[in-house]
Structure formats: C-alpha cells, structure tokens
N, C-alpha and C. Protein backbone atom coordinates (compact mmCIF):
# COMPACT_ATOMS: atom_id res chain seq x y z
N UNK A 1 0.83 -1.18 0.00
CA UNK A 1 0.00 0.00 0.00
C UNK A 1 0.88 1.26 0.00
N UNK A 2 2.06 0.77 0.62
CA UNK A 2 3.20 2.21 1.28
C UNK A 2 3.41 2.65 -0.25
N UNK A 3 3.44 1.44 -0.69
CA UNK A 3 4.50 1.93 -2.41
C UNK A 3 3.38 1.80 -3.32
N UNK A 4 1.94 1.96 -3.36
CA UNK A 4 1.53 2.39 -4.32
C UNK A 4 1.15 3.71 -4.52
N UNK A 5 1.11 4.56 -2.81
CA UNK A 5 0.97 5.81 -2.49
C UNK A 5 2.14 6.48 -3.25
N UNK A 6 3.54 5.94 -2.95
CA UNK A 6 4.55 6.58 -3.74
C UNK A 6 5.04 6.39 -4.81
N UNK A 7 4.49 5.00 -5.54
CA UNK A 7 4.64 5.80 -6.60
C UNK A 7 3.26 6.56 -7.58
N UNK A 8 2.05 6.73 -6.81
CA UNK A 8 1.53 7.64 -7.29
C UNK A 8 1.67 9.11 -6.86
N UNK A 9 2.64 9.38 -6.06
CA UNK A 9 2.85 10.88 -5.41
C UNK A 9 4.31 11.00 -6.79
N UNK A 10 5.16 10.05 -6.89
CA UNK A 10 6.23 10.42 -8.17
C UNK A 10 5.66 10.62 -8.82
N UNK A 11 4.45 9.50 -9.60
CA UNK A 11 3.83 10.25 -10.86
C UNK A 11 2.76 11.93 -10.91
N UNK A 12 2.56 12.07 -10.30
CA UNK A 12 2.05 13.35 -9.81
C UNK A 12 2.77 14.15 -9.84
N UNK A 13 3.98 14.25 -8.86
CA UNK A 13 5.12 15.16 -9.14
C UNK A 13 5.56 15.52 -10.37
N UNK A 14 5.75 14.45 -10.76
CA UNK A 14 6.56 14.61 -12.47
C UNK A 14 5.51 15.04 -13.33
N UNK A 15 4.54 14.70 -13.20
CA UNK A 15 3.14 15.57 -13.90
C UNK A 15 3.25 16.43 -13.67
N UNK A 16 3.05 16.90 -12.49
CA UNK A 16 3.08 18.68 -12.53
C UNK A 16 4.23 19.53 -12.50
N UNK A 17 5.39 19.00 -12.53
CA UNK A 17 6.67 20.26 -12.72
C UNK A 17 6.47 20.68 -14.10
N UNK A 18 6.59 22.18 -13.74
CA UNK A 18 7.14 22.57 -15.04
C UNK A 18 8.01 21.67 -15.73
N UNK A 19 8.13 22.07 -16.99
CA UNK A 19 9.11 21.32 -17.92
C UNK A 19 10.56 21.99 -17.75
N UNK A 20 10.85 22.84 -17.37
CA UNK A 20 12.09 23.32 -16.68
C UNK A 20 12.31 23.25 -14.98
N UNK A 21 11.95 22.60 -14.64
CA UNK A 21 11.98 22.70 -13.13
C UNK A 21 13.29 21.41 -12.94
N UNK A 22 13.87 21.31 -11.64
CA UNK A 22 14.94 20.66 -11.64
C UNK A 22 14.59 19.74 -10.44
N UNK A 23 14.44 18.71 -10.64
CA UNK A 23 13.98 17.22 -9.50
C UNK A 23 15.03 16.85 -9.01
N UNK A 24 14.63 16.54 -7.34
CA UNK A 24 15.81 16.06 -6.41
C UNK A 24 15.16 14.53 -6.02
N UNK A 25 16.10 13.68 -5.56
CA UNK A 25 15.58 12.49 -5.08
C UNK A 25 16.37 12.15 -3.82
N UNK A 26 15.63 12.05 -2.67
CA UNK A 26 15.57 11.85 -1.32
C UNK A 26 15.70 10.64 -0.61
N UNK A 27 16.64 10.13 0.12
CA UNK A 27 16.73 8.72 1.03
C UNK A 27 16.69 9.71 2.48
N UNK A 28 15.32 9.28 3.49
CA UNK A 28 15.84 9.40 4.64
C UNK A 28 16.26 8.19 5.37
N UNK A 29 16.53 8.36 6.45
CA UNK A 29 17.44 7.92 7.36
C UNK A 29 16.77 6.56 7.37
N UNK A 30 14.93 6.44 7.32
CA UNK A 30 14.50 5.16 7.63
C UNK A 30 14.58 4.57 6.16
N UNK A 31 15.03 5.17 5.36
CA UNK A 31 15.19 4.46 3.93
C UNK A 31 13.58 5.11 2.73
N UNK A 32 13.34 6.09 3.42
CA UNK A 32 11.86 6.40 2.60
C UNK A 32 12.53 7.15 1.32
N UNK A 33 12.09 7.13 0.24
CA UNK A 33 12.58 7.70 -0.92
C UNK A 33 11.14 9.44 -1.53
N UNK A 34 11.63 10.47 -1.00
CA UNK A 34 11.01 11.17 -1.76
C UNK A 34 11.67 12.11 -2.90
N UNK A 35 10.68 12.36 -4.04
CA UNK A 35 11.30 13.84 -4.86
C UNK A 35 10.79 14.85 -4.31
N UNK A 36 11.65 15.87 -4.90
CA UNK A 36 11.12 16.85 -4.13
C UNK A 36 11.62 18.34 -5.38
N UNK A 37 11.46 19.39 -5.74
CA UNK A 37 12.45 20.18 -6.14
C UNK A 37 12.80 21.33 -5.15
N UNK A 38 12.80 20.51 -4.20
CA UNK A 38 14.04 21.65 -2.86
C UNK A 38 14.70 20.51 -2.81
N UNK A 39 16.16 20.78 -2.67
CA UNK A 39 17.03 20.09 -2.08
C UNK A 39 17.19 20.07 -0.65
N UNK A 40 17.74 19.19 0.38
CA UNK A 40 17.57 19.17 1.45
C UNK A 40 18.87 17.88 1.30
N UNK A 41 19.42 18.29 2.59
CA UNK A 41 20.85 17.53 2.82
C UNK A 41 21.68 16.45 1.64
N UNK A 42 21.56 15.24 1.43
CA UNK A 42 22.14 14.52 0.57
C UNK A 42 21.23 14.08 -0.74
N UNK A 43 20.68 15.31 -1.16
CA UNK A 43 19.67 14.72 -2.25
C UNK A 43 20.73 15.30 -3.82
N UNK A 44 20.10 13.97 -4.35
CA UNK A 44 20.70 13.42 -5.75
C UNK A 44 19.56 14.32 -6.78
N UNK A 45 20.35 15.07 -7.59
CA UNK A 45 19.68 15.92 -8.57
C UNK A 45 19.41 14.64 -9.48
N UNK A 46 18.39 14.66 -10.52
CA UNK A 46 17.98 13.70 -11.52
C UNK A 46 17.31 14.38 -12.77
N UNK A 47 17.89 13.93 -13.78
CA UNK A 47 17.73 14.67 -15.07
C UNK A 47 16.21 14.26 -15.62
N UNK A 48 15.62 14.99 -15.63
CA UNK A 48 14.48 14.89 -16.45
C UNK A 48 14.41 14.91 -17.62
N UNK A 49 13.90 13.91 -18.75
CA UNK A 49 13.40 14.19 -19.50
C UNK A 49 12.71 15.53 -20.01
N UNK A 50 12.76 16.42 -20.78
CA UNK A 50 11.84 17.11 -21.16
C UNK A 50 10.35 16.66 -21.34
N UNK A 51 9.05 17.14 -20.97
CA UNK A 51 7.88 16.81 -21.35
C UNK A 51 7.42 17.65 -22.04
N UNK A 52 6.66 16.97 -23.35
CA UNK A 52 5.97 17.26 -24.64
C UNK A 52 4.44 18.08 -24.21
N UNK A 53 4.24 18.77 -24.65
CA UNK A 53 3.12 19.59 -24.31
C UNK A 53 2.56 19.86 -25.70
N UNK A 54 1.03 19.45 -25.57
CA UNK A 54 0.70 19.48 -27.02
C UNK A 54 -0.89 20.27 -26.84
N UNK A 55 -1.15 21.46 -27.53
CA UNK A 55 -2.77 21.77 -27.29
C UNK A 55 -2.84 21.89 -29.00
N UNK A 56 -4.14 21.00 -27.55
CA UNK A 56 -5.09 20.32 -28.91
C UNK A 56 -6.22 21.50 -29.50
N UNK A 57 -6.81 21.22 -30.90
CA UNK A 57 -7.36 22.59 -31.29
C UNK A 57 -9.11 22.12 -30.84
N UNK A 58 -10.05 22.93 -30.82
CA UNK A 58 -10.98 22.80 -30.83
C UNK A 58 -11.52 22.01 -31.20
N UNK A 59 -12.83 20.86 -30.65
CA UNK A 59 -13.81 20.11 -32.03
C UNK A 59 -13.80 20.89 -33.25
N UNK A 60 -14.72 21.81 -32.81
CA UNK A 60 -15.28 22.78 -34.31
C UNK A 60 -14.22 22.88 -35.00
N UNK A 61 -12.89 22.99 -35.06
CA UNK A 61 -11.68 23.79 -35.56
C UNK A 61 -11.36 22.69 -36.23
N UNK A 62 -11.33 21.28 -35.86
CA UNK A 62 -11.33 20.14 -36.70
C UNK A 62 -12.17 19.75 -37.33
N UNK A 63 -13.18 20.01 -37.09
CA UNK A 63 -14.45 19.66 -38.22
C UNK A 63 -14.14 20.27 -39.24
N UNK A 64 -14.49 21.48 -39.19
CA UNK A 64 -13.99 22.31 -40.12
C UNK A 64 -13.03 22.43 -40.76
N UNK A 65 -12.05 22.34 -40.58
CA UNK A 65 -10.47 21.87 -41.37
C UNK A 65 -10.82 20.53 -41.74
N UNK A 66 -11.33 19.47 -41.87
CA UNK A 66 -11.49 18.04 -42.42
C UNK A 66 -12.78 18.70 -43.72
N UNK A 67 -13.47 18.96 -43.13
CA UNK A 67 -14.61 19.54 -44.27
C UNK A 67 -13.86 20.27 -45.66
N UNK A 68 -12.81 21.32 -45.09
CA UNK A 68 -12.43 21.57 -45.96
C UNK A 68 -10.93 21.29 -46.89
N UNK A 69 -10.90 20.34 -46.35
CA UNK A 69 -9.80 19.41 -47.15
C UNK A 69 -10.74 18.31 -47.95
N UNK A 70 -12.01 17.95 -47.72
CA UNK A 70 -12.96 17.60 -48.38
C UNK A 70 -13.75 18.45 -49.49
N UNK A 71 -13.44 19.68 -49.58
CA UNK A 71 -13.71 20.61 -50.29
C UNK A 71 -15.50 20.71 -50.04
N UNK A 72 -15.82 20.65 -48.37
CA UNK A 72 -16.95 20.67 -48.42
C UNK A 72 -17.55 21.69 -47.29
N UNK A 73 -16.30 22.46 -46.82
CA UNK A 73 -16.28 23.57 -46.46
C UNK A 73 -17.65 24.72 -46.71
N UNK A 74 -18.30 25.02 -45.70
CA UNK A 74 -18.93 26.21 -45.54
C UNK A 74 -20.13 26.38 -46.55
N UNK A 75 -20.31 25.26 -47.40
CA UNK A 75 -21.36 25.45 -48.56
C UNK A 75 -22.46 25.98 -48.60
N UNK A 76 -22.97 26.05 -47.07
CA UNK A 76 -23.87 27.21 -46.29
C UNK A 76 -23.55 28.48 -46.84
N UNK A 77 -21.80 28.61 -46.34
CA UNK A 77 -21.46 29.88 -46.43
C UNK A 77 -20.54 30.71 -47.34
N UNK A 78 -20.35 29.33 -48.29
CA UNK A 78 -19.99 30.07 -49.17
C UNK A 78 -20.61 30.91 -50.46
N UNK A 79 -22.33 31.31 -50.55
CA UNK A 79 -22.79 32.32 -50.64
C UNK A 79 -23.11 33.09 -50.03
N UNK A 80 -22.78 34.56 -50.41
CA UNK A 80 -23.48 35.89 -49.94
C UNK A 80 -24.99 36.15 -50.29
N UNK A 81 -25.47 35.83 -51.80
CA UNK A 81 -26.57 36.00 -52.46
C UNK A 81 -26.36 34.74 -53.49
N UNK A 82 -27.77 34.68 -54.04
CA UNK A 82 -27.98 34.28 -55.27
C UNK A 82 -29.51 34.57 -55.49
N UNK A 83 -29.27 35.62 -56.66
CA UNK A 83 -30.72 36.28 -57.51
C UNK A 83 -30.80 35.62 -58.62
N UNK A 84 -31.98 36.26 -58.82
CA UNK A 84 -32.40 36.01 -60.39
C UNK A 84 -32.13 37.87 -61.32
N UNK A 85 -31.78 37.07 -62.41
CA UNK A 85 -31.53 38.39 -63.04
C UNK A 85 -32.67 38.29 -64.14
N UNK A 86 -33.55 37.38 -64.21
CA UNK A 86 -34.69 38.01 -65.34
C UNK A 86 -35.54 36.19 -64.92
N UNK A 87 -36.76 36.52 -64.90
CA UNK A 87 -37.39 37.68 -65.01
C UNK A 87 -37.26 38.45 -63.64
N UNK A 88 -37.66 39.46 -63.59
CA UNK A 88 -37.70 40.45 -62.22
C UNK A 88 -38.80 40.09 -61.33
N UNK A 89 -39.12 40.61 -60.10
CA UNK A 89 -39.94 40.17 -59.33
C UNK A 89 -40.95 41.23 -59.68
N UNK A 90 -42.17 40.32 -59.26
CA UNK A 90 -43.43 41.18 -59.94
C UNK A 90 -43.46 41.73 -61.36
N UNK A 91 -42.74 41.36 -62.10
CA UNK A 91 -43.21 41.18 -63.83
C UNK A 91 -44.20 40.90 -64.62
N UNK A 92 -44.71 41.59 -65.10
CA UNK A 92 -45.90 40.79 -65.63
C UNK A 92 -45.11 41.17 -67.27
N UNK A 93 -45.53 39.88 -68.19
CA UNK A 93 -44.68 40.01 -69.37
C UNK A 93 -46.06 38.80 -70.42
N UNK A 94 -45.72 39.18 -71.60
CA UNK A 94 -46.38 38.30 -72.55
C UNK A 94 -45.71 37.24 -73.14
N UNK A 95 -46.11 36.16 -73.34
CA UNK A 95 -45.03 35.01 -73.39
C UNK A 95 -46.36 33.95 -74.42
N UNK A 96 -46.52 34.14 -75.75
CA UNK A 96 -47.88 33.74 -76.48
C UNK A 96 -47.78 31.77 -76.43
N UNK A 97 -46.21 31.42 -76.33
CA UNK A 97 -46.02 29.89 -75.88
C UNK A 97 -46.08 29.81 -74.63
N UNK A 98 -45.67 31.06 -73.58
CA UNK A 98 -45.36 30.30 -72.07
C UNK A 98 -43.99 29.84 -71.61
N UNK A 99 -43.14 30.25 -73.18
CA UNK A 99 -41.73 29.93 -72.67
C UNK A 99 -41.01 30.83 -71.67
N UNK A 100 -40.82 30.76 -70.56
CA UNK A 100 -39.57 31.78 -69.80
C UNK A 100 -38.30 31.09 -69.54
N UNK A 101 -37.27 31.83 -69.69
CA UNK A 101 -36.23 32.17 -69.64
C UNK A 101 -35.52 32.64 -67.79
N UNK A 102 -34.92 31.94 -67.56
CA UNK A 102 -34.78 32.05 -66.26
C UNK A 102 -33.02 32.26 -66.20
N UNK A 103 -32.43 33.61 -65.54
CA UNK A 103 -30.95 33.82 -65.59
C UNK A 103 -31.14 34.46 -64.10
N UNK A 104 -30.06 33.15 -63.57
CA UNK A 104 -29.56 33.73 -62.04
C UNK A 104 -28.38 34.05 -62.00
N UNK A 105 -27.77 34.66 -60.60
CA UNK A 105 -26.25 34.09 -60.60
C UNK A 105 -25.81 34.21 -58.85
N UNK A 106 -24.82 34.56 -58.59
CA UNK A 106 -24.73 33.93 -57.05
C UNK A 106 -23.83 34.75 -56.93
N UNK A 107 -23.16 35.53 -55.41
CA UNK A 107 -22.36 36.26 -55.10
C UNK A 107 -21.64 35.58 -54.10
N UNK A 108 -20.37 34.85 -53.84
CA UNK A 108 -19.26 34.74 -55.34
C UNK A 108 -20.09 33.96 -56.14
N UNK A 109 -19.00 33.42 -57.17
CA UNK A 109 -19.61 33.07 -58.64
C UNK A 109 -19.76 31.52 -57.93
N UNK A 110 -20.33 30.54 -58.92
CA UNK A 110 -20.94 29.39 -58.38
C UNK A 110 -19.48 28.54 -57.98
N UNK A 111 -19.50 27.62 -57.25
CA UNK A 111 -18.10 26.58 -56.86
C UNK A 111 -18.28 25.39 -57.70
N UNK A 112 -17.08 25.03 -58.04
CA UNK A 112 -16.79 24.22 -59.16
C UNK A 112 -17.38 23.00 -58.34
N UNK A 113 -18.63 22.42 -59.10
CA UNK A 113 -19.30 20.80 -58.95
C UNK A 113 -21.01 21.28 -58.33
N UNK A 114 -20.98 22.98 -58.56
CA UNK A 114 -22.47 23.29 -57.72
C UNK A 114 -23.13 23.35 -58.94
N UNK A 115 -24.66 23.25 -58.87
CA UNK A 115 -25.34 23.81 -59.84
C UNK A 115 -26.59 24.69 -58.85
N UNK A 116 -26.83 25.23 -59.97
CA UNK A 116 -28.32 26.39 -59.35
C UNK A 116 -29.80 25.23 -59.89
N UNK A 117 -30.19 25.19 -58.87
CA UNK A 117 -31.69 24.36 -59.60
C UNK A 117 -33.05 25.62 -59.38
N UNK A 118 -33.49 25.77 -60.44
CA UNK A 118 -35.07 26.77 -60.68
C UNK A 118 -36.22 26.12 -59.98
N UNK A 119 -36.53 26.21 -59.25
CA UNK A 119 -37.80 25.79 -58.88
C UNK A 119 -39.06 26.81 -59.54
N UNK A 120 -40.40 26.18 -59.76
CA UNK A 120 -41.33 26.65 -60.32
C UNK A 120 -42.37 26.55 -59.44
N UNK A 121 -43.55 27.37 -58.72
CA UNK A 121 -44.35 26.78 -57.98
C UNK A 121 -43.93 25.79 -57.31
N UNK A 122 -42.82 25.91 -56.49
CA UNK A 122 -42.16 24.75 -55.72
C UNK A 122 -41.62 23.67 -56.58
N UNK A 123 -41.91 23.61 -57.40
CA UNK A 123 -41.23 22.10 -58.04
C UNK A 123 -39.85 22.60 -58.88
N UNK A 124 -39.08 21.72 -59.08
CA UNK A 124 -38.18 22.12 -59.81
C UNK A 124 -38.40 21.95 -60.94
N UNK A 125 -38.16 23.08 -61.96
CA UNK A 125 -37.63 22.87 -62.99
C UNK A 125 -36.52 22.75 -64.16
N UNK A 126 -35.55 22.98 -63.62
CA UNK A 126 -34.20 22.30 -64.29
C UNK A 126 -32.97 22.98 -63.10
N UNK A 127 -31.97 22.57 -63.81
CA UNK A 127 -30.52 22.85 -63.23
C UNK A 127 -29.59 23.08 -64.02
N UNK A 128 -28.60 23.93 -63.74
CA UNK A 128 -28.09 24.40 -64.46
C UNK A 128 -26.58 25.10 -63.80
N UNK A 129 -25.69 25.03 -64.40
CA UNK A 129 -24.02 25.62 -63.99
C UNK A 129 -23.76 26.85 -64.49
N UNK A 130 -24.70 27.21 -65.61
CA UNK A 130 -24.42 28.52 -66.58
C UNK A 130 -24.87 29.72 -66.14
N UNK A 131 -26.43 29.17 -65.03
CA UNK A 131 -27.14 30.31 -64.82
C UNK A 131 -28.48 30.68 -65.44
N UNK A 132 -28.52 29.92 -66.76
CA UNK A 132 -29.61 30.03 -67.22
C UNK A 132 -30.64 28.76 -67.69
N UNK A 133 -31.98 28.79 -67.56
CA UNK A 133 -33.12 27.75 -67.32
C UNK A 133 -34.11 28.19 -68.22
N UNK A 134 -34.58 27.80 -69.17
CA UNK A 134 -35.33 27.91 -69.69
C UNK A 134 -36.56 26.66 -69.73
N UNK A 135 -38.05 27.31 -69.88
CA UNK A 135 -39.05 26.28 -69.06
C UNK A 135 -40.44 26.56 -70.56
N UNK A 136 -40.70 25.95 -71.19
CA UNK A 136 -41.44 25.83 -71.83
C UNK A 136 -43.51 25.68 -71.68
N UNK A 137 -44.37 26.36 -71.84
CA UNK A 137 -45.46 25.93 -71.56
C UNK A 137 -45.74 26.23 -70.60
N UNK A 138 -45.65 27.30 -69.96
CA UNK A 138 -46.12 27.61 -68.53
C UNK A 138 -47.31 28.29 -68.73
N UNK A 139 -48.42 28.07 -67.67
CA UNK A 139 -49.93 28.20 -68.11
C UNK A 139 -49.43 29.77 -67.62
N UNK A 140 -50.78 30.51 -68.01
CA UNK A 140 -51.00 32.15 -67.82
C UNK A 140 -51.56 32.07 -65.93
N UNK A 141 -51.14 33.13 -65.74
CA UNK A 141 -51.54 33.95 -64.22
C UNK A 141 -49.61 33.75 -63.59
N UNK A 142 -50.04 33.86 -62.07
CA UNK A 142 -48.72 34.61 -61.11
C UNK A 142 -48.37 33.07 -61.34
N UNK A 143 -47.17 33.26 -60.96
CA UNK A 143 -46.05 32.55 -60.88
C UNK A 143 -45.10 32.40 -59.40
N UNK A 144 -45.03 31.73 -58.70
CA UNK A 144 -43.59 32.25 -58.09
C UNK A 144 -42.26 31.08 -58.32
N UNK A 145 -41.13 31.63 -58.74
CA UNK A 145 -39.80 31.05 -58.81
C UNK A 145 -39.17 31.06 -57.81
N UNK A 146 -38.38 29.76 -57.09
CA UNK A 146 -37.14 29.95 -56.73
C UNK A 146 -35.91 29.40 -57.05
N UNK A 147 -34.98 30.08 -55.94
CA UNK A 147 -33.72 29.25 -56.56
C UNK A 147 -32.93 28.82 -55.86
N UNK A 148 -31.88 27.45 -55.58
CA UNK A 148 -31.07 27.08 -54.95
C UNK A 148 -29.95 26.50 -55.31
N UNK A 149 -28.97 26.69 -54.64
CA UNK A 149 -27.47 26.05 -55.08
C UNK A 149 -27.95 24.67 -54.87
N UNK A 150 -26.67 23.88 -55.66
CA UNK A 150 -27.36 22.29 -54.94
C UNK A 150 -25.75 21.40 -55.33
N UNK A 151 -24.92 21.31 -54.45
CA UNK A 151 -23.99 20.51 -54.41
C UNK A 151 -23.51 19.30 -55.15
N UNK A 152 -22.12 18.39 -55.51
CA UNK A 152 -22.20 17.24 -55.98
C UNK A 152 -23.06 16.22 -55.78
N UNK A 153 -23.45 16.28 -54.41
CA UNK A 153 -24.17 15.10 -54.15
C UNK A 153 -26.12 15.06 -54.11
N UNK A 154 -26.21 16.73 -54.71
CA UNK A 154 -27.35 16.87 -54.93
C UNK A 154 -28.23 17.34 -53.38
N UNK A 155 -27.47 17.80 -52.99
CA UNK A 155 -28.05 18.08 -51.78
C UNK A 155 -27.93 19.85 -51.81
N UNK A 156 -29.41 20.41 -51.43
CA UNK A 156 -29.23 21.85 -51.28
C UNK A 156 -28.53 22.22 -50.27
N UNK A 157 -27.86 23.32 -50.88
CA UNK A 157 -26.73 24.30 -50.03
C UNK A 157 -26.99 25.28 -49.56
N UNK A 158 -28.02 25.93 -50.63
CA UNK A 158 -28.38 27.50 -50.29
C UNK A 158 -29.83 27.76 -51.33
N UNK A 159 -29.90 28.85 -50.42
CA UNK A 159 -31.59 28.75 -50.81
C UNK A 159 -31.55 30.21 -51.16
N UNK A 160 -31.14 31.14 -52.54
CA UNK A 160 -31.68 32.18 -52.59
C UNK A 160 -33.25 32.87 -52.52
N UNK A 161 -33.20 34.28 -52.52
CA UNK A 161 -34.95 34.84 -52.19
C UNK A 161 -34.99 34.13 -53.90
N UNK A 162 -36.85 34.41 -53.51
CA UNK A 162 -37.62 33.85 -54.58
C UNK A 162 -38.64 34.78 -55.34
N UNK A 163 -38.93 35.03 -56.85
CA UNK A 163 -40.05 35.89 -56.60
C UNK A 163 -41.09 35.66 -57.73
N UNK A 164 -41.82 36.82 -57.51
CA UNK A 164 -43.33 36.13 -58.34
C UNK A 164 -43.43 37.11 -60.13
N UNK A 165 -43.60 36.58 -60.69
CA UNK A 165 -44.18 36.83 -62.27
C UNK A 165 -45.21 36.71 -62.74
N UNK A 166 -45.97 37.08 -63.21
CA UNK A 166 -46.91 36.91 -64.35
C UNK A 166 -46.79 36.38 -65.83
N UNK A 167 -47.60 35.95 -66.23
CA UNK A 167 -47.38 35.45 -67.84
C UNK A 167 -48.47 35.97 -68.39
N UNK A 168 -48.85 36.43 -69.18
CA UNK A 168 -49.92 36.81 -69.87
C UNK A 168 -50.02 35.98 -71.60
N UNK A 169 -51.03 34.61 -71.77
CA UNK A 169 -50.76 34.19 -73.09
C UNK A 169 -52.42 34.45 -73.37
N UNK A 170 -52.40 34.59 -74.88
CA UNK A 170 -53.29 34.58 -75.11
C UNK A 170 -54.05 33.20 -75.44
N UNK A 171 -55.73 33.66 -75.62
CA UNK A 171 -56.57 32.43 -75.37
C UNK A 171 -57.28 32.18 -76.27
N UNK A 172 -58.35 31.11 -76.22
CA UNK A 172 -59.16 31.07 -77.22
C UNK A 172 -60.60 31.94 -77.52
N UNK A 173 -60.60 32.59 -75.75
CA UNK A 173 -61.86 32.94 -75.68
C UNK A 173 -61.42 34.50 -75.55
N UNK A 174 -60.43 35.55 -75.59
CA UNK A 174 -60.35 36.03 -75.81
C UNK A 174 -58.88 36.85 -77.15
C-alpha cells in the first residue's frame, strides 16, 4: 500500500513540474525515498526528461479543417446571395407559348461541382451551372420562382430569395 501511495505521489510530481523545473531524489534515514524540487541535505539531482506539451485545437476547428480538405467547407457559407436576373420580381410580361427564360447568378460566382436548380411553384424545374433555365409551356396567371445552389451530391446548399411573375398568353376565348 506504502508503495503504491509513492509511486503515485512520483507520478504526480513529475506531472506537474514545469518542464524546466529541476527534480531532487531523497533517502531518509528510515530508507523512505522522496522527490522533491528543494534540495535538502544529501539529495541526488535527476535529469528529467523534457515533457511534450501538445494543445489540442478545438472540435469545431477540426471539423472544419477536415470539411475543408474535403472541399466541403462552408457550402452554407460560401454564398453571400444568389438572384435572379430576369425575369424580375413582380413582372408581368407576354409570353404567347409560355416559354420563360430564367438567368440567375450567385455572389461569389458558383463553386466548381455546384449547380443552381429553378424551382417553379415549388417544383423544380431544371438545373443548371451557366445560370440560365429555360421552361417551356407555362400556363398564364402569377407565378412564383425559386432558386437554390445544390452541391455534388445533390443536396441543397443555399436557398436564394424567390419571386413572383406573371405570364400573360393569349386564349381562345379572348
């Protein structure tokens, strides 16, 4: 029991000295062995090893550095914006097929493997790397578009604002 107390009081010691501190080792008279870093009558200086001290970085700080050695870094954040540049919000325009023409773009420019997908009345209607979507046959009245980045693996990234249009085609009855 005597000697498991001491040598958990050595390992303790040596745990906590500084890494420059200078360790003495102690015989008293009844033969007890302590360290100590005071010296006191016939104590034997003992060279320490240097101890390695290592801080470790944050979880988050490693997530994040692995993400982005995965090149999958911030995809949240790596837009500021992404608009539409035509049609405009609240447009009302004549379109006698219903074809529109859909040109976004994203602030920065898109990341190599993203595409922008158009949604139409919630559903999607195409995708695209260029920016531009074109949608054939769209019935007459409001509209609303949106738009989102959408990653290699097809998973949305970012969700730009969305907005509403009109189509005006003509009919049979008027």
């Amino acid at each position: 029991m005597k000697a498991q107390f001491l040598i958990a009081a050595v390992a303790t010691a040596f745990l906590s000295l500084p890494a420059q501190a200078e360790v003495y080792r102690q015989v008293d008279k009844d033969g007890n062995v302590t360290f100590t870093d005071d010296p006191q009558g016939k104590a034997e200086r003992l060279d320490v090893k240097p101890v390695t001290t290592i801080t470790m970085p944050k979880p988050e700080t490693v997530r994040k550095q692995m993400k982005e050695d995965d090149g999958e870094i911030g995809d949240q954040d790596a837009y500021d914006s992404v608009t539409f540049l035509a049609p405009n919000d609240d447009e009302a325009f004549h379109s006698g097929s219903g074809n529109v023409q859909f040109q976004v773009a994203s602030d920065p420019a898109l990341r190599r493997g993203h595409r922008f997908e158009i949604t139409l009345d919630g559903q999607p209607v195409g995708q695209t790397s260029s920016g531009t979507v074109s949608v054939s046959n769209v019935f007459r009245g409001t509209h609303k578009a949106g738009v989102n980045v959408i990653n290699a693996e097809g998973e949305r990234v970012f969700t730009g604002d969305s907005i509403t249009f009109t189509i005006h085609r003509p009919s049979v009855l008027n």
